[in-house]
PDB file of N, CA and C in Angstrom:
ATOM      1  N   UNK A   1       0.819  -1.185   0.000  1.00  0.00           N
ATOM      2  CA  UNK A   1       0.000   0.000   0.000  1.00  0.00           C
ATOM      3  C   UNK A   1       0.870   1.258   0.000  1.00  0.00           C
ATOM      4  N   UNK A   2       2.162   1.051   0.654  1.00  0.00           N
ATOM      5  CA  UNK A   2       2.926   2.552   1.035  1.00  0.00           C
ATOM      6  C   UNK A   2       3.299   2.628  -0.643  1.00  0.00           C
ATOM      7  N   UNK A   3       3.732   1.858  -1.283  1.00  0.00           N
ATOM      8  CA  UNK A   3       4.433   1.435  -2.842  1.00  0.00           C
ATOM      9  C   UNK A   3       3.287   1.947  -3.430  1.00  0.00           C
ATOM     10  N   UNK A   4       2.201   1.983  -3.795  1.00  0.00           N
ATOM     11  CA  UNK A   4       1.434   2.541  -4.284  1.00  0.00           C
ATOM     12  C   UNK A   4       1.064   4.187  -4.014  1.00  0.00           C
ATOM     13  N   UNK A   5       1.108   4.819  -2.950  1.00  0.00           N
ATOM     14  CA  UNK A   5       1.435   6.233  -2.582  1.00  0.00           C
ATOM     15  C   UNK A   5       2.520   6.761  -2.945  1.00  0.00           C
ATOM     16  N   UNK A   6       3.706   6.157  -2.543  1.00  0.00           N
ATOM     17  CA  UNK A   6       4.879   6.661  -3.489  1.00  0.00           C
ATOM     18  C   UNK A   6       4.731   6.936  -4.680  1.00  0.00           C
ATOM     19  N   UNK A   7       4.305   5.584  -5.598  1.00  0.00           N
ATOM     20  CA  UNK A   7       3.867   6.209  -6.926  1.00  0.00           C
ATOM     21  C   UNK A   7       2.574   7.267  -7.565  1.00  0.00           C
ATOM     22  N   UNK A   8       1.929   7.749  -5.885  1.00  0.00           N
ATOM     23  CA  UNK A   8       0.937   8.463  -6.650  1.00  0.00           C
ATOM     24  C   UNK A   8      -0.378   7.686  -7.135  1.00  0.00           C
ATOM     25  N   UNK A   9      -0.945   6.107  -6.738  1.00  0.00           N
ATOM     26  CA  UNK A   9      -1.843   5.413  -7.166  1.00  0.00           C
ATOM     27  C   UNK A   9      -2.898   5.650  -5.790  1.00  0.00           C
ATOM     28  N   UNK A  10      -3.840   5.406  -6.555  1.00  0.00           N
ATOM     29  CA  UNK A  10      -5.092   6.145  -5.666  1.00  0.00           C
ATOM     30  C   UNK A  10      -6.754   5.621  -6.594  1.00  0.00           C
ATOM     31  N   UNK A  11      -7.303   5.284  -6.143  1.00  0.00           N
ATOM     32  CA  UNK A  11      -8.707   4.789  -6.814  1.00  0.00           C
ATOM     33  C   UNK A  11      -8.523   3.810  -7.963  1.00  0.00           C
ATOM     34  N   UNK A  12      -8.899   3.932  -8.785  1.00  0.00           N
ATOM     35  CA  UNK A  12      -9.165   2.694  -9.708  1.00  0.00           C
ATOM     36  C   UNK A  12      -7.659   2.090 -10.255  1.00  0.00           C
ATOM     37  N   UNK A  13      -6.935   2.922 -10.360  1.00  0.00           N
ATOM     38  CA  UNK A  13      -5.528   2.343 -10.450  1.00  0.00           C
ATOM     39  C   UNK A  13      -4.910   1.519  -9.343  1.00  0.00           C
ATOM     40  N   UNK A  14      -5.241   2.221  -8.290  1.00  0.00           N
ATOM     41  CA  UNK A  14      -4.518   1.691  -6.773  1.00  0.00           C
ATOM     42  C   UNK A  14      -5.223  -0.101  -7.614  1.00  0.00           C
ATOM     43  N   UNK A  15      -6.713   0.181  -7.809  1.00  0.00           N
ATOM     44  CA  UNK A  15      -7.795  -1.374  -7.558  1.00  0.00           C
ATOM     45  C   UNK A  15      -7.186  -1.960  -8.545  1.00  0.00           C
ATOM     46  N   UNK A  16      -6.839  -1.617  -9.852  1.00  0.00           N
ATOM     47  CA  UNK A  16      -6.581  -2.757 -10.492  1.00  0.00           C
ATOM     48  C   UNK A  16      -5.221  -3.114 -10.757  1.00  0.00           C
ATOM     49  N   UNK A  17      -4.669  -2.078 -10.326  1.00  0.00           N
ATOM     50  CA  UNK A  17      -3.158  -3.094 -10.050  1.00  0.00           C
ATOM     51  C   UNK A  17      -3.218  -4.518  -8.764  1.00  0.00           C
ATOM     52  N   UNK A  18      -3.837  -3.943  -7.955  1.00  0.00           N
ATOM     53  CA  UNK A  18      -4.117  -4.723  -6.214  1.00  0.00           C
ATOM     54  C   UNK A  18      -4.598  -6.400  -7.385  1.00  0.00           C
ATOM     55  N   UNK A  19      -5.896  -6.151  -7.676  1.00  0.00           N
ATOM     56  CA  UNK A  19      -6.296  -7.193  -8.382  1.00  0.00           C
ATOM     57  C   UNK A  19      -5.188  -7.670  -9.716  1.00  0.00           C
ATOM     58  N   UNK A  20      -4.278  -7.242 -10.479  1.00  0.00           N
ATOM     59  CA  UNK A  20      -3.674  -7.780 -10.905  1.00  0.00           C
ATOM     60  C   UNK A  20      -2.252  -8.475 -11.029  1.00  0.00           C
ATOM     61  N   UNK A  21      -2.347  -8.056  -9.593  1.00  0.00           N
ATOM     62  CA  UNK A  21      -1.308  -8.650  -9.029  1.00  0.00           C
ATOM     63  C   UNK A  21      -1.783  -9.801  -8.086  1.00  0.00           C
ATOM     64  N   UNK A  22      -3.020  -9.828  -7.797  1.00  0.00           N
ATOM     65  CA  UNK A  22      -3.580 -11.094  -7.308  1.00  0.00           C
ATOM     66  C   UNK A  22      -3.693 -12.260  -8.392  1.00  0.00           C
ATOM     67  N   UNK A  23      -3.774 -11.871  -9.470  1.00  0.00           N
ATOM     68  CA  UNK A  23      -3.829 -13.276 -10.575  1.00  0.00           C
ATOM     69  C   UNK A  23      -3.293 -14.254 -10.523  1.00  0.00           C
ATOM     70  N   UNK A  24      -3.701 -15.408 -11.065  1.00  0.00           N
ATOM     71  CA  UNK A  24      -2.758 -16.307 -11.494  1.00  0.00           C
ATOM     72  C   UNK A  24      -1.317 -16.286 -12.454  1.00  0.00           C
ATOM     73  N   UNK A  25      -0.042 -17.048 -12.366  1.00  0.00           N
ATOM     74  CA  UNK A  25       0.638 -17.258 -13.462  1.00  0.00           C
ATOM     75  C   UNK A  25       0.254 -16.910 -14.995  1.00  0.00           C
ATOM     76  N   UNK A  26       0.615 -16.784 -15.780  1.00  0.00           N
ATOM     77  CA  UNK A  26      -0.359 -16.851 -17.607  1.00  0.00           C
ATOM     78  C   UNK A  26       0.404 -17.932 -17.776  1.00  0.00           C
ATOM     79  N   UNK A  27       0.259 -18.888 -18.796  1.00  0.00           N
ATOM     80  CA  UNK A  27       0.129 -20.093 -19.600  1.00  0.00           C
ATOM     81  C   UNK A  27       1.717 -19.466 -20.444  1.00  0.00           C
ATOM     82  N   UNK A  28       1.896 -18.272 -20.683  1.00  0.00           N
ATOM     83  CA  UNK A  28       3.417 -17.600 -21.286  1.00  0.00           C
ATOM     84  C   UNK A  28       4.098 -17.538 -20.428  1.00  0.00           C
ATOM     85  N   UNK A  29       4.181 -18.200 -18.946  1.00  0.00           N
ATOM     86  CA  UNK A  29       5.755 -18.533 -18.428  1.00  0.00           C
ATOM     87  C   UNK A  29       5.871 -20.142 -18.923  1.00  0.00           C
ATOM     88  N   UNK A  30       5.381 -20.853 -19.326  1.00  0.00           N
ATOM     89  CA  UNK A  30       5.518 -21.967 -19.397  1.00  0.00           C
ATOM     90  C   UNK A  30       6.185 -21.823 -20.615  1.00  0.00           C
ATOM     91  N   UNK A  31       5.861 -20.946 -21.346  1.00  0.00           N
ATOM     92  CA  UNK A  31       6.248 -21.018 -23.236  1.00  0.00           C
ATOM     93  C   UNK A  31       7.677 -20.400 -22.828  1.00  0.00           C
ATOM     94  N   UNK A  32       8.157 -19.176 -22.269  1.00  0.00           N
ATOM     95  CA  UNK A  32       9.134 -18.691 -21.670  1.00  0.00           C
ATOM     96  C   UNK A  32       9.977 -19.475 -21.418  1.00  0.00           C
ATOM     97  N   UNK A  33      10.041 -20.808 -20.538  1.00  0.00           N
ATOM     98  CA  UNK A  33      10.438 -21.912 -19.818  1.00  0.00           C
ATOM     99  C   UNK A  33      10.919 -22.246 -20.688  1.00  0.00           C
ATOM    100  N   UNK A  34      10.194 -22.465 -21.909  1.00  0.00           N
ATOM    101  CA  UNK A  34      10.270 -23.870 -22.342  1.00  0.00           C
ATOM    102  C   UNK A  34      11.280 -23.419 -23.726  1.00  0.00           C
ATOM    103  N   UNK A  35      10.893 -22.189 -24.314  1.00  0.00           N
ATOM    104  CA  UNK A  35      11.679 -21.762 -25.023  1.00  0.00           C
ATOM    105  C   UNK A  35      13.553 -21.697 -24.478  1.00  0.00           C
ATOM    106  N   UNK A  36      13.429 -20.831 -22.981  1.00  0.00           N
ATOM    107  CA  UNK A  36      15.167 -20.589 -23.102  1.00  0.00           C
ATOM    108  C   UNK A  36      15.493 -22.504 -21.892  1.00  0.00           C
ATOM    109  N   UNK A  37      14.947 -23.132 -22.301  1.00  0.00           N
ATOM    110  CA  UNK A  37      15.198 -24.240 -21.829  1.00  0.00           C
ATOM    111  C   UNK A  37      15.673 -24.428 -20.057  1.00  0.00           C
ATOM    112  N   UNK A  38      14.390 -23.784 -19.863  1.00  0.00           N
ATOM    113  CA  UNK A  38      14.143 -23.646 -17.946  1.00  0.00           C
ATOM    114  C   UNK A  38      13.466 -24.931 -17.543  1.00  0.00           C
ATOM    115  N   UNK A  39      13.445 -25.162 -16.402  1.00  0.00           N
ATOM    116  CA  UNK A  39      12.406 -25.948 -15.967  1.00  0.00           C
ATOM    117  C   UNK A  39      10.924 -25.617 -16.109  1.00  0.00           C
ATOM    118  N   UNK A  40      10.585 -25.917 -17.585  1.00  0.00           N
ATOM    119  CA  UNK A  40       9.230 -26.499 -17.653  1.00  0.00           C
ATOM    120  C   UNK A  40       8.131 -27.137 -16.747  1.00  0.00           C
ATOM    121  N   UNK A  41       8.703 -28.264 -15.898  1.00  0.00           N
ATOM    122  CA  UNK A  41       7.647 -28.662 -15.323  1.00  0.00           C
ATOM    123  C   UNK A  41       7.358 -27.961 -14.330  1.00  0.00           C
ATOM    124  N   UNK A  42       8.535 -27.752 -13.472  1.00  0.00           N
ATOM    125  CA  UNK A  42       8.370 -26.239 -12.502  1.00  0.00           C
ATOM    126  C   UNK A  42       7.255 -25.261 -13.403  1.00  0.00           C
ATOM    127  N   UNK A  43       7.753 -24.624 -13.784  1.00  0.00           N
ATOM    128  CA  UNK A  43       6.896 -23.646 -14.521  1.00  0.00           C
ATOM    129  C   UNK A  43       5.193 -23.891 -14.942  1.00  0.00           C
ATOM    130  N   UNK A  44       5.040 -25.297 -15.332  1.00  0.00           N
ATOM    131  CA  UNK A  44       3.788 -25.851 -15.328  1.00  0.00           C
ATOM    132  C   UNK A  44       3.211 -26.557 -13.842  1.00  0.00           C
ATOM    133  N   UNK A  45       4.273 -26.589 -12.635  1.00  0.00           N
ATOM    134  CA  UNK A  45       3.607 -26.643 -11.819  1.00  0.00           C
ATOM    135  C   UNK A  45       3.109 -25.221 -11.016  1.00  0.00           C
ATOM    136  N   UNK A  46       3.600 -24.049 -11.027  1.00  0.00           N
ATOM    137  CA  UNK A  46       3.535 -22.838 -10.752  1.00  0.00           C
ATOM    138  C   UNK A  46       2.272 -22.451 -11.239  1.00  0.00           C
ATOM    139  N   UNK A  47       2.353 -22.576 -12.759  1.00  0.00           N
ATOM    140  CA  UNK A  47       0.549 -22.237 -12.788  1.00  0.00           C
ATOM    141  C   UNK A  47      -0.229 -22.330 -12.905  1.00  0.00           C
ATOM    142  N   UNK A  48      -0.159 -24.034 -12.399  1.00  0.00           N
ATOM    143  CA  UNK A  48      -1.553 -24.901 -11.530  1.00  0.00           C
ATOM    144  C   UNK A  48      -1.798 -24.991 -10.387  1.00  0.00           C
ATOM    145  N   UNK A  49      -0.567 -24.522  -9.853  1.00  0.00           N
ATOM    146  CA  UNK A  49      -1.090 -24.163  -8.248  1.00  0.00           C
ATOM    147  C   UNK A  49      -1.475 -22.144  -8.332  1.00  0.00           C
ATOM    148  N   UNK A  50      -0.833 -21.376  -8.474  1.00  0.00           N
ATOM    149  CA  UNK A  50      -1.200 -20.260  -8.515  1.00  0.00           C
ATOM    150  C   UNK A  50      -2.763 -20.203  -9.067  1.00  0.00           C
ATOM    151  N   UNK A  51      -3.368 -21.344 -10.785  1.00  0.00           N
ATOM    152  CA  UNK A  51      -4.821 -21.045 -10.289  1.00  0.00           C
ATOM    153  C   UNK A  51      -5.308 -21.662  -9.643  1.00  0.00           C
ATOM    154  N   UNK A  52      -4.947 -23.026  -9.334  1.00  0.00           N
ATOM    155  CA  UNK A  52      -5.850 -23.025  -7.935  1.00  0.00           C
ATOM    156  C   UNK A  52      -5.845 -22.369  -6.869  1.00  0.00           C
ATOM    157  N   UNK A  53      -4.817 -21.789  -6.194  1.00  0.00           N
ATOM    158  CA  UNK A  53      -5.658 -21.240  -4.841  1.00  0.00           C
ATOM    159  C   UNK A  53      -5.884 -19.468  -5.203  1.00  0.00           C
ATOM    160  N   UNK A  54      -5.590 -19.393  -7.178  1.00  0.00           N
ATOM    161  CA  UNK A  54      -6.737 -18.345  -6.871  1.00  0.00           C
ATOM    162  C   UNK A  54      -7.883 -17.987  -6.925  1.00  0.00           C
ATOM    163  N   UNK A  55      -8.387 -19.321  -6.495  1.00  0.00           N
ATOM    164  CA  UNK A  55      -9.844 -19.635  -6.887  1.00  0.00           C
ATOM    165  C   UNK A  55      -9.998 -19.303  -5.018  1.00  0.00           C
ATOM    166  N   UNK A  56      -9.497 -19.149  -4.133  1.00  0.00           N
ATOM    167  CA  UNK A  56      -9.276 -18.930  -2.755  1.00  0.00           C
ATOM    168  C   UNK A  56      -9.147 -17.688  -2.215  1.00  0.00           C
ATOM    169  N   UNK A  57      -7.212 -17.542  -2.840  1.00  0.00           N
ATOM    170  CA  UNK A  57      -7.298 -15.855  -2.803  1.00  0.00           C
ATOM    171  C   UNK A  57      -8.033 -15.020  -3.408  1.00  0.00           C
ATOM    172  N   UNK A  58      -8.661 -14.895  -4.847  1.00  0.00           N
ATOM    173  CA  UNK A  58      -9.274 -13.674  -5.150  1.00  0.00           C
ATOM    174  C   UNK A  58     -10.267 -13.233  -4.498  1.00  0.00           C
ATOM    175  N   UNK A  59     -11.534 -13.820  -4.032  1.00  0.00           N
ATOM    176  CA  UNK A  59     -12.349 -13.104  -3.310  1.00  0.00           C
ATOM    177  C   UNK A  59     -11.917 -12.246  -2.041  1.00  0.00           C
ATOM    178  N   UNK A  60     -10.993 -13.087  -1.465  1.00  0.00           N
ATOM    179  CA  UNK A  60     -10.702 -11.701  -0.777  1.00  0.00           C
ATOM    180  C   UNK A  60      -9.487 -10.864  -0.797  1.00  0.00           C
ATOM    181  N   UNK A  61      -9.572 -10.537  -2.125  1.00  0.00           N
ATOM    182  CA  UNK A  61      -8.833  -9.860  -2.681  1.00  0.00           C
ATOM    183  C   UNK A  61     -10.071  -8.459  -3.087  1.00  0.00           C
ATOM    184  N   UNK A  62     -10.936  -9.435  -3.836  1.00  0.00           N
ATOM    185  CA  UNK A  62     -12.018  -8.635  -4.387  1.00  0.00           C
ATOM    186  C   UNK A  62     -12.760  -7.806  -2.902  1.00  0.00           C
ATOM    187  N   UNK A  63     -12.948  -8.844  -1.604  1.00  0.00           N
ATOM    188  CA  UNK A  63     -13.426  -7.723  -0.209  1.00  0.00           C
ATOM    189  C   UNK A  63     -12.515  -6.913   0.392  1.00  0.00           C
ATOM    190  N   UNK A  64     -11.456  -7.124  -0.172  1.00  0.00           N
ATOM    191  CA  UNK A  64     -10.355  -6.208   0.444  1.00  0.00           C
ATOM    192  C   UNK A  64     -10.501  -4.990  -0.188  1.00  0.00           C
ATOM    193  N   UNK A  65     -10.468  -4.911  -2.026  1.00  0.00           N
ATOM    194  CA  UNK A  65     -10.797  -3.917  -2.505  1.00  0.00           C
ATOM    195  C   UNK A  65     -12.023  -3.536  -2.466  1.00  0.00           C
ATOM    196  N   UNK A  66     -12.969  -3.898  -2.346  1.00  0.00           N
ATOM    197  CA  UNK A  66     -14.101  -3.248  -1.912  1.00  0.00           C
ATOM    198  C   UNK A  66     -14.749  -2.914  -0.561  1.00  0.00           C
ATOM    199  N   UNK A  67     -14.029  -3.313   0.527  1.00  0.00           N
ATOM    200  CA  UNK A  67     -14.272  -2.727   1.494  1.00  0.00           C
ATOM    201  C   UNK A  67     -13.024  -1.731   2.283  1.00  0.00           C
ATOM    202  N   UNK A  68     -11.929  -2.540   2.637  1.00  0.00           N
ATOM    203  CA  UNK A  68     -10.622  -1.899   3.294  1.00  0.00           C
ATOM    204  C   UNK A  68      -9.985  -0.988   2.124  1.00  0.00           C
ATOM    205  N   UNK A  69     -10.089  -1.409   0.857  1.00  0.00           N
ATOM    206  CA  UNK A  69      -9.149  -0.100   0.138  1.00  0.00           C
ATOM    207  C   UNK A  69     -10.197   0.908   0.146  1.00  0.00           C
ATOM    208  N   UNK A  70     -11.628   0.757  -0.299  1.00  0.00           N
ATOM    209  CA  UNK A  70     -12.545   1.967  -0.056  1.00  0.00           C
ATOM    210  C   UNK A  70     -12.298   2.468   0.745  1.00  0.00           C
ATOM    211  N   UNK A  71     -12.114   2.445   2.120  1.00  0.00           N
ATOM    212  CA  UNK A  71     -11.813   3.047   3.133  1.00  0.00           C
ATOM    213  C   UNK A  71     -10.463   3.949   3.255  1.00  0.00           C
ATOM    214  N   UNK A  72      -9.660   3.676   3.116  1.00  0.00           N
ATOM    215  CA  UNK A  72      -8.090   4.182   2.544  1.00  0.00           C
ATOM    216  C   UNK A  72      -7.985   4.764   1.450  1.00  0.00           C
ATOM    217  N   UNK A  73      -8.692   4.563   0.316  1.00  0.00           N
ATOM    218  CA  UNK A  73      -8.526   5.469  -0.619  1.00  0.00           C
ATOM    219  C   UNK A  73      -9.279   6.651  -1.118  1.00  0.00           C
ATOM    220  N   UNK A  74     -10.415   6.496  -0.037  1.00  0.00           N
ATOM    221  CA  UNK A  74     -11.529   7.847  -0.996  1.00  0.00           C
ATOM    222  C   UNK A  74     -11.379   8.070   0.257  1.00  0.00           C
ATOM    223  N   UNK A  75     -11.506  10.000   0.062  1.00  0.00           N
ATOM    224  CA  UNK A  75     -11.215  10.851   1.223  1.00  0.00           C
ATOM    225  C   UNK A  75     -12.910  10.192   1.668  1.00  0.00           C
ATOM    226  N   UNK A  76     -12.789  11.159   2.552  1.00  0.00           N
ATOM    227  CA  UNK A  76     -14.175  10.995   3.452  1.00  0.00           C
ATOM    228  C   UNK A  76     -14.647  12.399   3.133  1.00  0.00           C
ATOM    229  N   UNK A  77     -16.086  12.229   2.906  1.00  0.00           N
ATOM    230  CA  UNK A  77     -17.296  13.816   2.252  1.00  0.00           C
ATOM    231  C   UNK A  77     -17.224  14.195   3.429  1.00  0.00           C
ATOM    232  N   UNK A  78     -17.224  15.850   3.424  1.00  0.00           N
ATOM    233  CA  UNK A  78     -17.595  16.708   4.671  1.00  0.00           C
ATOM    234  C   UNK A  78     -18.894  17.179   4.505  1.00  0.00           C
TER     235      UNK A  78
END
């Protein structure tokens, strides 16, 4: 959160970086891998576990941004 003030992120930017950094792996580290001749299966195990438990983490990822970052990021109306 402080990393995001430094840069000046605030409302819908602050949200969809938060959420896109919650994602899963993409299916292009595996091609990455596999191209400069990395561990592949590593790499294909990375992002079958990353989507599975972000079938776990995102929701509260998604109540975090909709309740605790609301709170932190929009001033409060006088």
């Amino acid at each position: 959160m402080e990393f995001a003030s430094i840069l000046g992120m605030s409302g819908l930017a602050l949200k969809s970086s938060v959420t896109e950094a919650a994602m899963p792996a993409m299916v292009l580290t595996l091609v990455i891998a596999s191209h400069y001749k990395l561990d592949h299966t590593l790499a294909a195990l990375a992002i079958m576990l990353t989507t599975a438990l972000s079938f776990i983490s995102l929701p509260f990822v998604a109540y975090a941004i909709k309740g605790f970052l609301h709170i932190i990021v929009l001033p409060k109306k006088q």
